[in-house]
Each structure stands twice: as structure tokens, then as C-alpha cells.
C-alpha atoms as a PDB file:
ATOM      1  CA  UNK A   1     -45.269 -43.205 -31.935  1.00  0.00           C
ATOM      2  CA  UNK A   2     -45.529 -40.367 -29.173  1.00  0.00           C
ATOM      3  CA  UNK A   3     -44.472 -37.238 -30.362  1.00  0.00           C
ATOM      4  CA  UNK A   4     -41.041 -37.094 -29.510  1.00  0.00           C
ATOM      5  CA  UNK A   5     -40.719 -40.276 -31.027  1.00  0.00           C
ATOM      6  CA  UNK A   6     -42.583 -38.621 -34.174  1.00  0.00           C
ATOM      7  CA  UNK A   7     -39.963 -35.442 -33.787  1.00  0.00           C
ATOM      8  CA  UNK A   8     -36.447 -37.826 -33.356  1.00  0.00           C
ATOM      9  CA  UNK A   9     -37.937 -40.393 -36.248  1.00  0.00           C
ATOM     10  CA  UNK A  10     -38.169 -37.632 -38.722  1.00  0.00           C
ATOM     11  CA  UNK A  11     -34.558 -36.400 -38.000  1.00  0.00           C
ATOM     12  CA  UNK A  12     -33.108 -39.947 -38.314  1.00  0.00           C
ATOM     13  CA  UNK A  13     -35.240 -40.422 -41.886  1.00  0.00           C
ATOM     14  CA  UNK A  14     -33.573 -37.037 -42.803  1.00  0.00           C
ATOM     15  CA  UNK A  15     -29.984 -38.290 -41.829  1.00  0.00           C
ATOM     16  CA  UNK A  16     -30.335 -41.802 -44.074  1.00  0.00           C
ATOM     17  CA  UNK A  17     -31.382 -39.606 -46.146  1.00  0.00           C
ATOM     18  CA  UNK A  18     -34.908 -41.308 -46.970  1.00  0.00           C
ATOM     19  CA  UNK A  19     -36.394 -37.720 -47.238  1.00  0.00           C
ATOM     20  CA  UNK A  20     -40.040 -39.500 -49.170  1.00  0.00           C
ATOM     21  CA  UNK A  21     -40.061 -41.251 -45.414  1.00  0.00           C
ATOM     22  CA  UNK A  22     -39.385 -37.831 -43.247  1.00  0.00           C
ATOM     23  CA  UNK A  23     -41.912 -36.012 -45.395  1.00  0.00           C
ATOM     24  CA  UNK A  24     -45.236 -38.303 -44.953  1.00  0.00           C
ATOM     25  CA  UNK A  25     -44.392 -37.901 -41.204  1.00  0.00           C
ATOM     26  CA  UNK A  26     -45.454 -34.191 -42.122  1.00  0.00           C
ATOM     27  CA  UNK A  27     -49.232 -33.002 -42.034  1.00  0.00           C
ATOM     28  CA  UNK A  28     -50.334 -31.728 -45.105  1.00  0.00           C
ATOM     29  CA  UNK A  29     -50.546 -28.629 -43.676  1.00  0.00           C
ATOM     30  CA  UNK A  30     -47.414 -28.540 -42.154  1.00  0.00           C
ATOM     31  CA  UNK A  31     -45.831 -24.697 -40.698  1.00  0.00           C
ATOM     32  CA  UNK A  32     -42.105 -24.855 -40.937  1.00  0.00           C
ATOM     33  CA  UNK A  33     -40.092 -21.476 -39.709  1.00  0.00           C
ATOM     34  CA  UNK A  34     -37.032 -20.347 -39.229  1.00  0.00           C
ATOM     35  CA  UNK A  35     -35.018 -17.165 -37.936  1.00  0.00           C
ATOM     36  CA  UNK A  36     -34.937 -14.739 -40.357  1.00  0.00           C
ATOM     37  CA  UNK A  37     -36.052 -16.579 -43.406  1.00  0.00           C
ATOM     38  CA  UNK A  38     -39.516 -17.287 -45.249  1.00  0.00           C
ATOM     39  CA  UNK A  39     -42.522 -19.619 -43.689  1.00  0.00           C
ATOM     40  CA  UNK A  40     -42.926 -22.514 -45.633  1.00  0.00           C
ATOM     41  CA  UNK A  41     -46.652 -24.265 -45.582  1.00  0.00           C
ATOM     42  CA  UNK A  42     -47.987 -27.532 -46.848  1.00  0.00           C
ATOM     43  CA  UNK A  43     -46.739 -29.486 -49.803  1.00  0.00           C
ATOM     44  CA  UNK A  44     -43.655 -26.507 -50.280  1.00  0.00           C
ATOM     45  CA  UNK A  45     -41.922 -27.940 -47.777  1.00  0.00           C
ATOM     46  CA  UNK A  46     -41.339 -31.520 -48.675  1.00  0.00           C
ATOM     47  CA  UNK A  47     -40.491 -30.077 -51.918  1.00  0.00           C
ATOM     48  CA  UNK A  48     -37.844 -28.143 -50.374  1.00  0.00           C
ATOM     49  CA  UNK A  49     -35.983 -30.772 -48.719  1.00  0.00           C
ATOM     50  CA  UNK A  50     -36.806 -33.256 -51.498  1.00  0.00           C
ATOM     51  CA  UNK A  51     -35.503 -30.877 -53.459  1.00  0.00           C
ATOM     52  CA  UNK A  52     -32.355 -30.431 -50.775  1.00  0.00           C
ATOM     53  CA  UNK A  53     -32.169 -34.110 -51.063  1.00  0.00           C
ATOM     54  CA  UNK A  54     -31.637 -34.704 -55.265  1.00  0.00           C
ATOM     55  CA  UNK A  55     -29.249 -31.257 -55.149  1.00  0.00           C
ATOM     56  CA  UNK A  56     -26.677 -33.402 -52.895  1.00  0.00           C
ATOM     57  CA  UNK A  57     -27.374 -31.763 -49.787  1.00  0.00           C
ATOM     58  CA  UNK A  58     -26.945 -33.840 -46.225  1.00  0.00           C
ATOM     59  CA  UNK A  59     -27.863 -33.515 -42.742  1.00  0.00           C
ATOM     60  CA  UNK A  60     -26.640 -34.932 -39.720  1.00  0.00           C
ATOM     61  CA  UNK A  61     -28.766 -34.064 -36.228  1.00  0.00           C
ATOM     62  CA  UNK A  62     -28.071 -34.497 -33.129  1.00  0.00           C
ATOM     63  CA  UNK A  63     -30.242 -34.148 -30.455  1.00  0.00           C
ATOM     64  CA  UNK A  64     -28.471 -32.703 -27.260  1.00  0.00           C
ATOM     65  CA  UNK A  65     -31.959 -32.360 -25.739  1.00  0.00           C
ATOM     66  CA  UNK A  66     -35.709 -33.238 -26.049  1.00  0.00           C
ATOM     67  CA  UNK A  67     -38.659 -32.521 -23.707  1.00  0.00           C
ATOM     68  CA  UNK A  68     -42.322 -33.345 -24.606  1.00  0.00           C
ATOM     69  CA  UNK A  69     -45.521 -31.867 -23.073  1.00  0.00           C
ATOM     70  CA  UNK A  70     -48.269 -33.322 -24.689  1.00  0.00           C
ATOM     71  CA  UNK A  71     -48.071 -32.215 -28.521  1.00  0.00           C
ATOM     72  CA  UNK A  72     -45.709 -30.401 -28.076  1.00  0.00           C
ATOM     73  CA  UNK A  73     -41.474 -31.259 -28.364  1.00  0.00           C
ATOM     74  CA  UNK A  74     -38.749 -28.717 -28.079  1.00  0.00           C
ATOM     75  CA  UNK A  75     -35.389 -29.840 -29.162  1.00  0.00           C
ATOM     76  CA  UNK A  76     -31.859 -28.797 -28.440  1.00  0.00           C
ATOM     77  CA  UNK A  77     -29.475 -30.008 -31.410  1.00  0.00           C
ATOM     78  CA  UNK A  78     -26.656 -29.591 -33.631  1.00  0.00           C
ATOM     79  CA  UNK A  79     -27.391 -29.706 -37.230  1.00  0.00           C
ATOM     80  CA  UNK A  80     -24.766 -30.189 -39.576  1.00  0.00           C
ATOM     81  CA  UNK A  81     -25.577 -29.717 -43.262  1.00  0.00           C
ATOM     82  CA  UNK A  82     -23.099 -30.905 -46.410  1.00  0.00           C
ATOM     83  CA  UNK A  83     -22.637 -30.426 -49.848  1.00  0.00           C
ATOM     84  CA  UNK A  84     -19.986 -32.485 -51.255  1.00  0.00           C
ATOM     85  CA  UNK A  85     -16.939 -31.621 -49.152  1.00  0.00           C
ATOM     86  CA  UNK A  86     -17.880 -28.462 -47.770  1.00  0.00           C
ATOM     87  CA  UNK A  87     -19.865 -28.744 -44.246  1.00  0.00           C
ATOM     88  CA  UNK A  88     -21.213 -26.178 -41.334  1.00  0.00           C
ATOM     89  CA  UNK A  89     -22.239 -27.245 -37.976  1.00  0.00           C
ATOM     90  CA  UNK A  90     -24.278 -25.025 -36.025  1.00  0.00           C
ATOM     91  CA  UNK A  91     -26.921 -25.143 -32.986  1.00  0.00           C
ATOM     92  CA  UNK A  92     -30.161 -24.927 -33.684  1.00  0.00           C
ATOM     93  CA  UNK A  93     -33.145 -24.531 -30.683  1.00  0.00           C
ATOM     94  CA  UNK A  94     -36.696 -26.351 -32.421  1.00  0.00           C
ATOM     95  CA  UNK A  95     -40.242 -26.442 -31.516  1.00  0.00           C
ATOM     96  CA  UNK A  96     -42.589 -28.557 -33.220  1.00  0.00           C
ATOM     97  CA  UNK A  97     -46.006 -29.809 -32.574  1.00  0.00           C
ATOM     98  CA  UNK A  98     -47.416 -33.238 -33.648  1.00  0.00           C
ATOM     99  CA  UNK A  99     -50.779 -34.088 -34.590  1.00  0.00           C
ATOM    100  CA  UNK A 100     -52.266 -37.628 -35.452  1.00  0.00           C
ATOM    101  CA  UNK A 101     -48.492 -38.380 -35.845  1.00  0.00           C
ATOM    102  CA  UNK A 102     -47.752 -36.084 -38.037  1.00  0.00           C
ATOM    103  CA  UNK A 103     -45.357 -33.059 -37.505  1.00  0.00           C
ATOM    104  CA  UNK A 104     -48.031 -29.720 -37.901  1.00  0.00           C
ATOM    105  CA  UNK A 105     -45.765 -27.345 -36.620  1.00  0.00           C
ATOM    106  CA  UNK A 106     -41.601 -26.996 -37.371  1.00  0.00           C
ATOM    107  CA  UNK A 107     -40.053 -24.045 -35.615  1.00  0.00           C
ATOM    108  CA  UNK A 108     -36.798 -23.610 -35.793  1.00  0.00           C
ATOM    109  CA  UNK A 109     -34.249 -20.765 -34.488  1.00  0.00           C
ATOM    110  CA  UNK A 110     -30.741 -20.646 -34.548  1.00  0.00           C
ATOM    111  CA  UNK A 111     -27.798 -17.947 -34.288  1.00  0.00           C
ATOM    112  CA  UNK A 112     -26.948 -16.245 -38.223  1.00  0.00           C
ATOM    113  CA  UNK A 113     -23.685 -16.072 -36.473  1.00  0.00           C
ATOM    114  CA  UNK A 114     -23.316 -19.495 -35.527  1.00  0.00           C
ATOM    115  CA  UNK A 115     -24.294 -20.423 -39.186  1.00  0.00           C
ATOM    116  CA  UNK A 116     -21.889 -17.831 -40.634  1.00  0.00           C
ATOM    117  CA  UNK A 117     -18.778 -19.378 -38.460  1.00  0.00           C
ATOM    118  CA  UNK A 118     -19.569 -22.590 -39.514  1.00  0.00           C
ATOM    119  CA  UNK A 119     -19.895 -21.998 -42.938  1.00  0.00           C
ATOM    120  CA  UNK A 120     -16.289 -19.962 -42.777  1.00  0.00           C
ATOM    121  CA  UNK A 121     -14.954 -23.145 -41.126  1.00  0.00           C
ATOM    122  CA  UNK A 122     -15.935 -25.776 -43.208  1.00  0.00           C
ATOM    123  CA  UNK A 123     -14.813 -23.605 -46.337  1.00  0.00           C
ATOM    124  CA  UNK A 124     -11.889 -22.796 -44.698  1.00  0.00           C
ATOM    125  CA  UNK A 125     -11.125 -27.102 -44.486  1.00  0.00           C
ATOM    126  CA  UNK A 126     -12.069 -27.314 -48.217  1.00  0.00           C
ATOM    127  CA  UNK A 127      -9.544 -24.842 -49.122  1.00  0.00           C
ATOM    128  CA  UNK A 128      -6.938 -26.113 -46.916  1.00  0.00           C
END
């Protein structure tokens, strides 16, 4: 696979969810970032979203956007994350680099805001 094929691949694998799949398209070294929170390296963060994965937690992504330059993909998506019946949507802007086929480099930013309004929302369905 190219890398963009690497990048949407790993999203769809997420989405099944067949998160053991998603992860071994991650190097063992893998960066993953995010606005505002921790870097996770390596082994922590297929733990994390295996983890995500046996606590009931799902994701669906779609991916507005994608443009690859070598190694390199940027993404334009919405992510929407559940847990049972509660759900937030909210757009997320990702860089990631691939290696060998295998995702090195997972950069993610997104608006708190955006999160925070989505999260309001899809309480504010649960409730209602």
C-alpha cells in the first residue's frame, strides 16, 4: 500500500473495530499527538486504543480530505467517537508519516471547542 492507502486502511480497521489489525499497521516506534494532551510513543499507543477498544469505545472517520507527498499524508476528517449511546462528532486536521508501511508519525489537532459542543450534544440526545 502507498501511504495514503496505509493512512485510510488504518482508519477503516479502527471503524470495524479490528483495532489488533490498525495497530500492526503502526511502527514500533510509533509518535502519536494531539492538541493539548500527552505524546504517546511505541507499544503505549496500541495499548491505548486496544484498551479504547475492550472499554466499549467506537469510532467512525470520515475522511473529507487526503493529500500525500511522498511519506507524508495530511487528512481532513470528522471523527466521531461512542460509548454506548452517548456520541460527539468533531473535526479533526491529521498528519502522519508512513514508513515501510507502517504509520511512524500520528499528529492530530482539533478544536477543544469543537470537542466540547459535541460532547454537550450527544449528552444532550441521551438525556432527551
Amino acid at each position: 500500500m502507498d501511504p495514503e492507502q496505509t493512512v485510510r486502511e488504518f482508519f477503516r480497521l479502527l471503524a470495524l473495530p479490528d483495532t489488533e489489525a490498525a495497530v500492526a499497521l503502526l511502527a514500533d516506534d510509533v509518535v502519536w499527538k494531539n492538541t493539548g494532551l500527552p505524546t504517546f510513543t511505541g507499544r503505549k499507543v496500541g495499548g491505548l486504543l486496544l484498551d479504547a477498544e475492550k472499554r466499549g469505545v467506537t469510532v467512525d472517520i470520515t475522511v473529507h480530505h487526503a493529500a500525500a507527498n511522498g511519506d507524508v499524508v495530511l487528512t481532513d476528517r470528522t471523527d466521531v467517537l461512542r460509548k454506548g449511546k452517548w456520541e460527539t462528532s468533531f473535526w479533526v486536521r491529521g498528519t502522519f508519516e508512513v514508513h515501510d508501511g507502517r504509520i511512524t508519525l500520528w499528529d492530530d489537532a482539533f478544536s477543544w471547542a469543537d470537542l466540547a459542543r459535541g460532547s454537550v450534544m450527544g449528552l444532550t440526545k441521551l438525556l432527551g
